[in-house]
PDB file of N, CA and C in Angstrom:
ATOM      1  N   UNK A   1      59.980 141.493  60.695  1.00  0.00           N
ATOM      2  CA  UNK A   1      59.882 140.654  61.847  1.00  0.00           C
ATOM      3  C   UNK A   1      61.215 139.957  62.080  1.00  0.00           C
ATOM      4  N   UNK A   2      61.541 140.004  63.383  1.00  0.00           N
ATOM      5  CA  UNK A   2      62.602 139.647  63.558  1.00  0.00           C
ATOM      6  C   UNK A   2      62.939 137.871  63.616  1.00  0.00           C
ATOM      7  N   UNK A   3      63.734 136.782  63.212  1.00  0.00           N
ATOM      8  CA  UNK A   3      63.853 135.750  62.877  1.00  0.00           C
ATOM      9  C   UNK A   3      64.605 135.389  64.397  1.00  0.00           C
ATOM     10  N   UNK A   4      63.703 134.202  65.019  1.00  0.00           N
ATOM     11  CA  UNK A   4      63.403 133.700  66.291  1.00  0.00           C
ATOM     12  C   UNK A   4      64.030 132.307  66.281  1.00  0.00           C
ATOM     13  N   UNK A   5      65.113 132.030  66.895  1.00  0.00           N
ATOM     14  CA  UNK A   5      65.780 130.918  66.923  1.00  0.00           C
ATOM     15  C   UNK A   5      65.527 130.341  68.755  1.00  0.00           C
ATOM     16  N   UNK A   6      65.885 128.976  68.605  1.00  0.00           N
ATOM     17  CA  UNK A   6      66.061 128.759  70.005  1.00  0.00           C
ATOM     18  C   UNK A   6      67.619 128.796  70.491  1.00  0.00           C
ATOM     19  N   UNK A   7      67.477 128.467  71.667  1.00  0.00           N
ATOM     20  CA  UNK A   7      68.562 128.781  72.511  1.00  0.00           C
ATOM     21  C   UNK A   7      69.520 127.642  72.339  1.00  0.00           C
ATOM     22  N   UNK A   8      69.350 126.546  71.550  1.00  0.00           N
ATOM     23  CA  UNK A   8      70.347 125.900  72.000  1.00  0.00           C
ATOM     24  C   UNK A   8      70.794 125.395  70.134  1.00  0.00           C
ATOM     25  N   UNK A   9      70.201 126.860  69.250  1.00  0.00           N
ATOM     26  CA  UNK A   9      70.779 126.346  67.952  1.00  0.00           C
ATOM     27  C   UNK A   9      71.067 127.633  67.817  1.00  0.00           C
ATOM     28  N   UNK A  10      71.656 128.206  69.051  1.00  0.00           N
ATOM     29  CA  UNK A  10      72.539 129.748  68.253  1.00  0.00           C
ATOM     30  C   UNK A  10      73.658 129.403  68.567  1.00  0.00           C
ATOM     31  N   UNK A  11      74.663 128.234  69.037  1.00  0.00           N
ATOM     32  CA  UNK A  11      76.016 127.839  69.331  1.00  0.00           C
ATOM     33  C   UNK A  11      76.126 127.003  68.838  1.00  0.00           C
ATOM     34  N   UNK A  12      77.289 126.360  69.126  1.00  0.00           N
ATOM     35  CA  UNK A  12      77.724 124.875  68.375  1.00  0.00           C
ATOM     36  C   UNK A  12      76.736 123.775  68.818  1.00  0.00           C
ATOM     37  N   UNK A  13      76.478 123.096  67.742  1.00  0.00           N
ATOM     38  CA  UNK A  13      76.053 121.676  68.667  1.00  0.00           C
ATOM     39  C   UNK A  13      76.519 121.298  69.989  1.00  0.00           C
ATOM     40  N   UNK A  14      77.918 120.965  70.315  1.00  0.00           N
ATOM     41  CA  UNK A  14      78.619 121.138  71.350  1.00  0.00           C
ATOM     42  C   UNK A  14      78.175 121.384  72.380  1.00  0.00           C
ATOM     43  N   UNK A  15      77.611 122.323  72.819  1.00  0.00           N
ATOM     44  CA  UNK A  15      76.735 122.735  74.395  1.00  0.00           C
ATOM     45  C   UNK A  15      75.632 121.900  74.196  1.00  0.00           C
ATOM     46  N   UNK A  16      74.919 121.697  73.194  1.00  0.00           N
ATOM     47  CA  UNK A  16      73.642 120.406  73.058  1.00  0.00           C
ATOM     48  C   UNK A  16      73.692 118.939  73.810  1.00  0.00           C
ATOM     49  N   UNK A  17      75.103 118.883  72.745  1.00  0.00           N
ATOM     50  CA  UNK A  17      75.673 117.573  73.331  1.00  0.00           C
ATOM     51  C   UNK A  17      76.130 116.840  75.146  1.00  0.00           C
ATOM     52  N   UNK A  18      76.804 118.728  75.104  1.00  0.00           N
ATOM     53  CA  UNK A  18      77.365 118.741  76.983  1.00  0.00           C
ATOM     54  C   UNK A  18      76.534 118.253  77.375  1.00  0.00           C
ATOM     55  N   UNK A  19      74.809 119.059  77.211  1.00  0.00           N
ATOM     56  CA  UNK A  19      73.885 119.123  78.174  1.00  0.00           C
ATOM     57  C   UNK A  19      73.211 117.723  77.982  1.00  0.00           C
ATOM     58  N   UNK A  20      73.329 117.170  77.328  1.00  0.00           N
ATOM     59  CA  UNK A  20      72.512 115.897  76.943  1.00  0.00           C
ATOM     60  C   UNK A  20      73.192 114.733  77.800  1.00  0.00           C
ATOM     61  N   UNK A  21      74.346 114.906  77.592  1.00  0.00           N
ATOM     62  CA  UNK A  21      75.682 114.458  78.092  1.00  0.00           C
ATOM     63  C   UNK A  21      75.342 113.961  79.208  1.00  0.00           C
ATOM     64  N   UNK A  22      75.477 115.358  80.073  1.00  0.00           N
ATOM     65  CA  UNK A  22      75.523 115.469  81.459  1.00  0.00           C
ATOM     66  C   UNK A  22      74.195 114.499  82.140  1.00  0.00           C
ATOM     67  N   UNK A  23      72.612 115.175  81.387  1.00  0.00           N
ATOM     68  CA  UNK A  23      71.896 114.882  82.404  1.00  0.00           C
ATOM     69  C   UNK A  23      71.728 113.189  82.123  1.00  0.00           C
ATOM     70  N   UNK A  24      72.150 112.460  80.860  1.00  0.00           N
ATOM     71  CA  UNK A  24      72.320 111.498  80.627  1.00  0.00           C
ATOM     72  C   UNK A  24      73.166 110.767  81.915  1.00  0.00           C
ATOM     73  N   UNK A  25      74.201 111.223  82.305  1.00  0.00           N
ATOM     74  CA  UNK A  25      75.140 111.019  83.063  1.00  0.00           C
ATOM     75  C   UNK A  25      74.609 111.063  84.812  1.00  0.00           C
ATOM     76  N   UNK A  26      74.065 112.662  85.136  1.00  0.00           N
ATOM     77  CA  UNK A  26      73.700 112.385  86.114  1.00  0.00           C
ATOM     78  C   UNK A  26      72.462 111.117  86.577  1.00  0.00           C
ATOM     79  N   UNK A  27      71.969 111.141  85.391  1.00  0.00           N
ATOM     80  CA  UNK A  27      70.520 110.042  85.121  1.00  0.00           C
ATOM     81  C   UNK A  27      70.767 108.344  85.980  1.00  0.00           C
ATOM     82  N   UNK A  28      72.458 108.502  85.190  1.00  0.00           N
ATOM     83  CA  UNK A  28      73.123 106.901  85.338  1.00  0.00           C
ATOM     84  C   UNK A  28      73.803 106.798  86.707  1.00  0.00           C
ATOM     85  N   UNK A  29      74.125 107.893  87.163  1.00  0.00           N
ATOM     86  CA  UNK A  29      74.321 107.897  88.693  1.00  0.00           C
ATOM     87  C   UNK A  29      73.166 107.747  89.468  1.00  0.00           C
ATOM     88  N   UNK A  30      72.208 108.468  89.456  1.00  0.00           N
ATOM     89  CA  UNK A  30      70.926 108.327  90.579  1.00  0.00           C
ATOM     90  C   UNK A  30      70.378 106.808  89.853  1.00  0.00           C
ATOM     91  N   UNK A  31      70.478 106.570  88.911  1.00  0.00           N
ATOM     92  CA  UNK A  31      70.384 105.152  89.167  1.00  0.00           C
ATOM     93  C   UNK A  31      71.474 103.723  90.055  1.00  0.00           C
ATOM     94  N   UNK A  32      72.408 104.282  89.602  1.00  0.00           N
ATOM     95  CA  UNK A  32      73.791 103.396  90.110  1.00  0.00           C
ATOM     96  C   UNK A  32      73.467 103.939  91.772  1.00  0.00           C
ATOM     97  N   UNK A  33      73.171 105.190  92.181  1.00  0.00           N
ATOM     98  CA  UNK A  33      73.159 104.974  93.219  1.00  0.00           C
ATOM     99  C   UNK A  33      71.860 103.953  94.073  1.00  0.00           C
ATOM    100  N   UNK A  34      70.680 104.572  93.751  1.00  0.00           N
ATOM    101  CA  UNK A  34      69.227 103.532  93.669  1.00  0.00           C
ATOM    102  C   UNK A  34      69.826 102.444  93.582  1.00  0.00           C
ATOM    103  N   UNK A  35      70.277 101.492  92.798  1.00  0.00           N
ATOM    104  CA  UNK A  35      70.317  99.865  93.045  1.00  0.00           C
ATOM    105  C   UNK A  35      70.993  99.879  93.888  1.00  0.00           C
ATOM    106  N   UNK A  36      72.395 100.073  93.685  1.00  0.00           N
ATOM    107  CA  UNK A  36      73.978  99.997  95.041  1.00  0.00           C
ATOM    108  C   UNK A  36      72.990  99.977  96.150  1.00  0.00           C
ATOM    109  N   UNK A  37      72.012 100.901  96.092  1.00  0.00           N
ATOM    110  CA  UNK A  37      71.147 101.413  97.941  1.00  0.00           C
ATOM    111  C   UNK A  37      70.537  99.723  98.568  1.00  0.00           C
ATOM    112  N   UNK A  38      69.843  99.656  97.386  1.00  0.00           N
ATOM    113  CA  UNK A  38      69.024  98.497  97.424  1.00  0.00           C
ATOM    114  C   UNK A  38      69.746  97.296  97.726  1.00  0.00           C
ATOM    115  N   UNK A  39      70.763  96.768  96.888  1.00  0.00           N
ATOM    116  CA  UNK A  39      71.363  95.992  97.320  1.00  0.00           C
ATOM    117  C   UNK A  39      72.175  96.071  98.807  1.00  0.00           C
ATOM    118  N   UNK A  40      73.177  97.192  99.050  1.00  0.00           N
ATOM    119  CA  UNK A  40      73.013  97.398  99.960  1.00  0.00           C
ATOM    120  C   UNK A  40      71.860  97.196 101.402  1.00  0.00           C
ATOM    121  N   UNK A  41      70.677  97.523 101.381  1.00  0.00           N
ATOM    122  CA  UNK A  41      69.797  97.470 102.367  1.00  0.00           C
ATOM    123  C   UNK A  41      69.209  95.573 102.213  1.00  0.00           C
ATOM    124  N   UNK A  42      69.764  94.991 101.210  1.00  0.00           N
ATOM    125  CA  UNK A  42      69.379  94.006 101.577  1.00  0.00           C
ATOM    126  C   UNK A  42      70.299  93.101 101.821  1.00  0.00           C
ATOM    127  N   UNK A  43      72.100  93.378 102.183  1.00  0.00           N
ATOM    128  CA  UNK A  43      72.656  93.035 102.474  1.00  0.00           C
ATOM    129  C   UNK A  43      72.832  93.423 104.081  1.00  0.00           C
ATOM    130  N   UNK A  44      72.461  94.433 104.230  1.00  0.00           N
ATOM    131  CA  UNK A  44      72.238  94.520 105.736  1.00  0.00           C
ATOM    132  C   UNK A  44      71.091  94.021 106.625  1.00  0.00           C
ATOM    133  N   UNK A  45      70.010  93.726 105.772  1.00  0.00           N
ATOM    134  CA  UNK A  45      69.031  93.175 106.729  1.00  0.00           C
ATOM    135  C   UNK A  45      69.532  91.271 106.637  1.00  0.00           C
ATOM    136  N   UNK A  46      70.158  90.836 105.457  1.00  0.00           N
ATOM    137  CA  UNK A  46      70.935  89.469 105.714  1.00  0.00           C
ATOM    138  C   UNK A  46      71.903  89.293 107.197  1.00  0.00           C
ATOM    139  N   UNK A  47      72.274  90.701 106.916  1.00  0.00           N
ATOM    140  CA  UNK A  47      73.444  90.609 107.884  1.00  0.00           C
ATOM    141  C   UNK A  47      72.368  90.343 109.206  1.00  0.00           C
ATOM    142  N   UNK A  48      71.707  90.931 109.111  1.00  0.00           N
ATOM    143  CA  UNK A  48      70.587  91.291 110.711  1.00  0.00           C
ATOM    144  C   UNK A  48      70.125  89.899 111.055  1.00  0.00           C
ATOM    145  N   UNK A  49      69.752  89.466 110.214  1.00  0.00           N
ATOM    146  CA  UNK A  49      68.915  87.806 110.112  1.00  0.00           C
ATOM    147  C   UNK A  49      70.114  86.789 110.840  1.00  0.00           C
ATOM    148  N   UNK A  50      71.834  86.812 110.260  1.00  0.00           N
ATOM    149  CA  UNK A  50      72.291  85.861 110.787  1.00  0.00           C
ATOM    150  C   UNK A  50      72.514  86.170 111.852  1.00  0.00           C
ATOM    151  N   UNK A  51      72.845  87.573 112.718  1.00  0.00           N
ATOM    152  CA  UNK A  51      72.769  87.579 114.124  1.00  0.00           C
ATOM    153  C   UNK A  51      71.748  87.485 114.985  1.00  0.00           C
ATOM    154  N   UNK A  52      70.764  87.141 114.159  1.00  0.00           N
ATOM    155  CA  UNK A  52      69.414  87.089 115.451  1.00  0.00           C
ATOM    156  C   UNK A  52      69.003  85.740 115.620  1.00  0.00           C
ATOM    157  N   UNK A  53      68.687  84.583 116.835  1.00  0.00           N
ATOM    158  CA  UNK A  53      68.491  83.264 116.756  1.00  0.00           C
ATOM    159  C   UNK A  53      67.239  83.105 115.745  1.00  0.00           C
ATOM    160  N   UNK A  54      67.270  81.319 115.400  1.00  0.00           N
ATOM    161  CA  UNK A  54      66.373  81.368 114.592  1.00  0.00           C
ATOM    162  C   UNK A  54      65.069  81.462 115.208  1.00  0.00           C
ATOM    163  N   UNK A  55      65.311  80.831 116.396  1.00  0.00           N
ATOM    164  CA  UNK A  55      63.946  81.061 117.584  1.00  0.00           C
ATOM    165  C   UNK A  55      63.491  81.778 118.637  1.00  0.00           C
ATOM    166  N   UNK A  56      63.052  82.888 117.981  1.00  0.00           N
ATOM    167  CA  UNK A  56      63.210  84.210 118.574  1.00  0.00           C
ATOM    168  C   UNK A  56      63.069  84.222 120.165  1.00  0.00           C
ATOM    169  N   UNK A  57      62.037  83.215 120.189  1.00  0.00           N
ATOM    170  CA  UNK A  57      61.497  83.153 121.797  1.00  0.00           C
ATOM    171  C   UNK A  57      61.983  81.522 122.771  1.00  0.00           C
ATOM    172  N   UNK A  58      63.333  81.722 122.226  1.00  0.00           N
ATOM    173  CA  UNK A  58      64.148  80.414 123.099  1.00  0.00           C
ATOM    174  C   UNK A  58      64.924  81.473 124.149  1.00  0.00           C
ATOM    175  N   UNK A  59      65.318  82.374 124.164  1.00  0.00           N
ATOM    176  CA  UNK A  59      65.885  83.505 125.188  1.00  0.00           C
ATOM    177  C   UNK A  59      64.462  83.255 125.918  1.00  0.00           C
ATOM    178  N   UNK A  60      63.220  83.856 125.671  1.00  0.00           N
ATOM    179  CA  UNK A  60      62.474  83.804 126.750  1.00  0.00           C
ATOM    180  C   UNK A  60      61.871  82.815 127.120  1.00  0.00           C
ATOM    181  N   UNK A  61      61.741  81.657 126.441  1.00  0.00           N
ATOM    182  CA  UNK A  61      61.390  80.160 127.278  1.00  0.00           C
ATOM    183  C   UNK A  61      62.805  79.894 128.506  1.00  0.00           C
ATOM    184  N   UNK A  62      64.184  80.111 127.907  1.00  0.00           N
ATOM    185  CA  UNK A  62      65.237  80.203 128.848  1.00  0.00           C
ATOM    186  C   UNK A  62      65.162  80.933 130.335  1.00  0.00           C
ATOM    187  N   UNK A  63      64.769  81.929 129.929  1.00  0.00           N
ATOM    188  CA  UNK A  63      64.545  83.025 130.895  1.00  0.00           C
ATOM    189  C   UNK A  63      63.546  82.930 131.710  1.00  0.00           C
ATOM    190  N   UNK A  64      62.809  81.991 131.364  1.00  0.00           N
ATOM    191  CA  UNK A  64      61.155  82.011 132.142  1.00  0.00           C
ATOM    192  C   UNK A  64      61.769  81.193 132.880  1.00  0.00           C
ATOM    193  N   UNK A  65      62.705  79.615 132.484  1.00  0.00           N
ATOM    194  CA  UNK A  65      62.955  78.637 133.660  1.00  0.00           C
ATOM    195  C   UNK A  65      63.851  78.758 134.224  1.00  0.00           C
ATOM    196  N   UNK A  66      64.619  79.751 134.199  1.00  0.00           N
ATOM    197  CA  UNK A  66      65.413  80.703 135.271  1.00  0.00           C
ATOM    198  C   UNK A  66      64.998  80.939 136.358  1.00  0.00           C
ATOM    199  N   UNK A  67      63.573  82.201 135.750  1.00  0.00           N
ATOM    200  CA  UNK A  67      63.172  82.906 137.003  1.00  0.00           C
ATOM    201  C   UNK A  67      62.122  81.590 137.863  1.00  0.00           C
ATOM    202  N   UNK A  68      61.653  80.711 137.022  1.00  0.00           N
ATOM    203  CA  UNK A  68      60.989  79.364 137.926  1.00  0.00           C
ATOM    204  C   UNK A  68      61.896  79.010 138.911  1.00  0.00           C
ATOM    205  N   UNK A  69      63.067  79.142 138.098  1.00  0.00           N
ATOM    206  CA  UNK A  69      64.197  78.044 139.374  1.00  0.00           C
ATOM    207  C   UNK A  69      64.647  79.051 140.621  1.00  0.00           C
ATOM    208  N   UNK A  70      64.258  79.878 140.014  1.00  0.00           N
ATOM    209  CA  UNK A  70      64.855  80.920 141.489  1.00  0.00           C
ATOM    210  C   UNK A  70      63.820  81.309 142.169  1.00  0.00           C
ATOM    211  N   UNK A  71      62.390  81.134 141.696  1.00  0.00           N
ATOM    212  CA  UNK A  71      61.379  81.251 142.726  1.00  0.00           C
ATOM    213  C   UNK A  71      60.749  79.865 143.661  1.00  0.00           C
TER     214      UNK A  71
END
């Protein structure tokens, strides 16, 4: 019978390591990217908040005694 090894103990440790390496690595990017996102999206909805009044509906109380004064 022929003697059955796996695939990643017929080379050096070395390719073990790469691969461990790597997906370790890509792991820490899709995370780094995930937070960066997050923070990100909640630096843009800050941003959104200080350009919008605090009273959303003072444009249209404004606007209503506009169109009063011109009717």
């Amino acid at each position: 019978m022929s003697k059955k090894t796996d695939w990643y103990l017929e080379n050096d440790d070395r390719s073990m390591h790469a691969w461990v390496l790597s997906h370790m690595t890509m792991g820490a990017v899709y995370a780094a990217v995930a937070f960066f996102g997050v923070i990100g999206f909640i630096l843009v909805l800050r941003l959104i908040a200080r350009i919008l009044p605090e009273d959303p509906y003072a444009f249209l109380d404004a606007a209503g005694q506009a169109a009063r004064a011109l009717v």
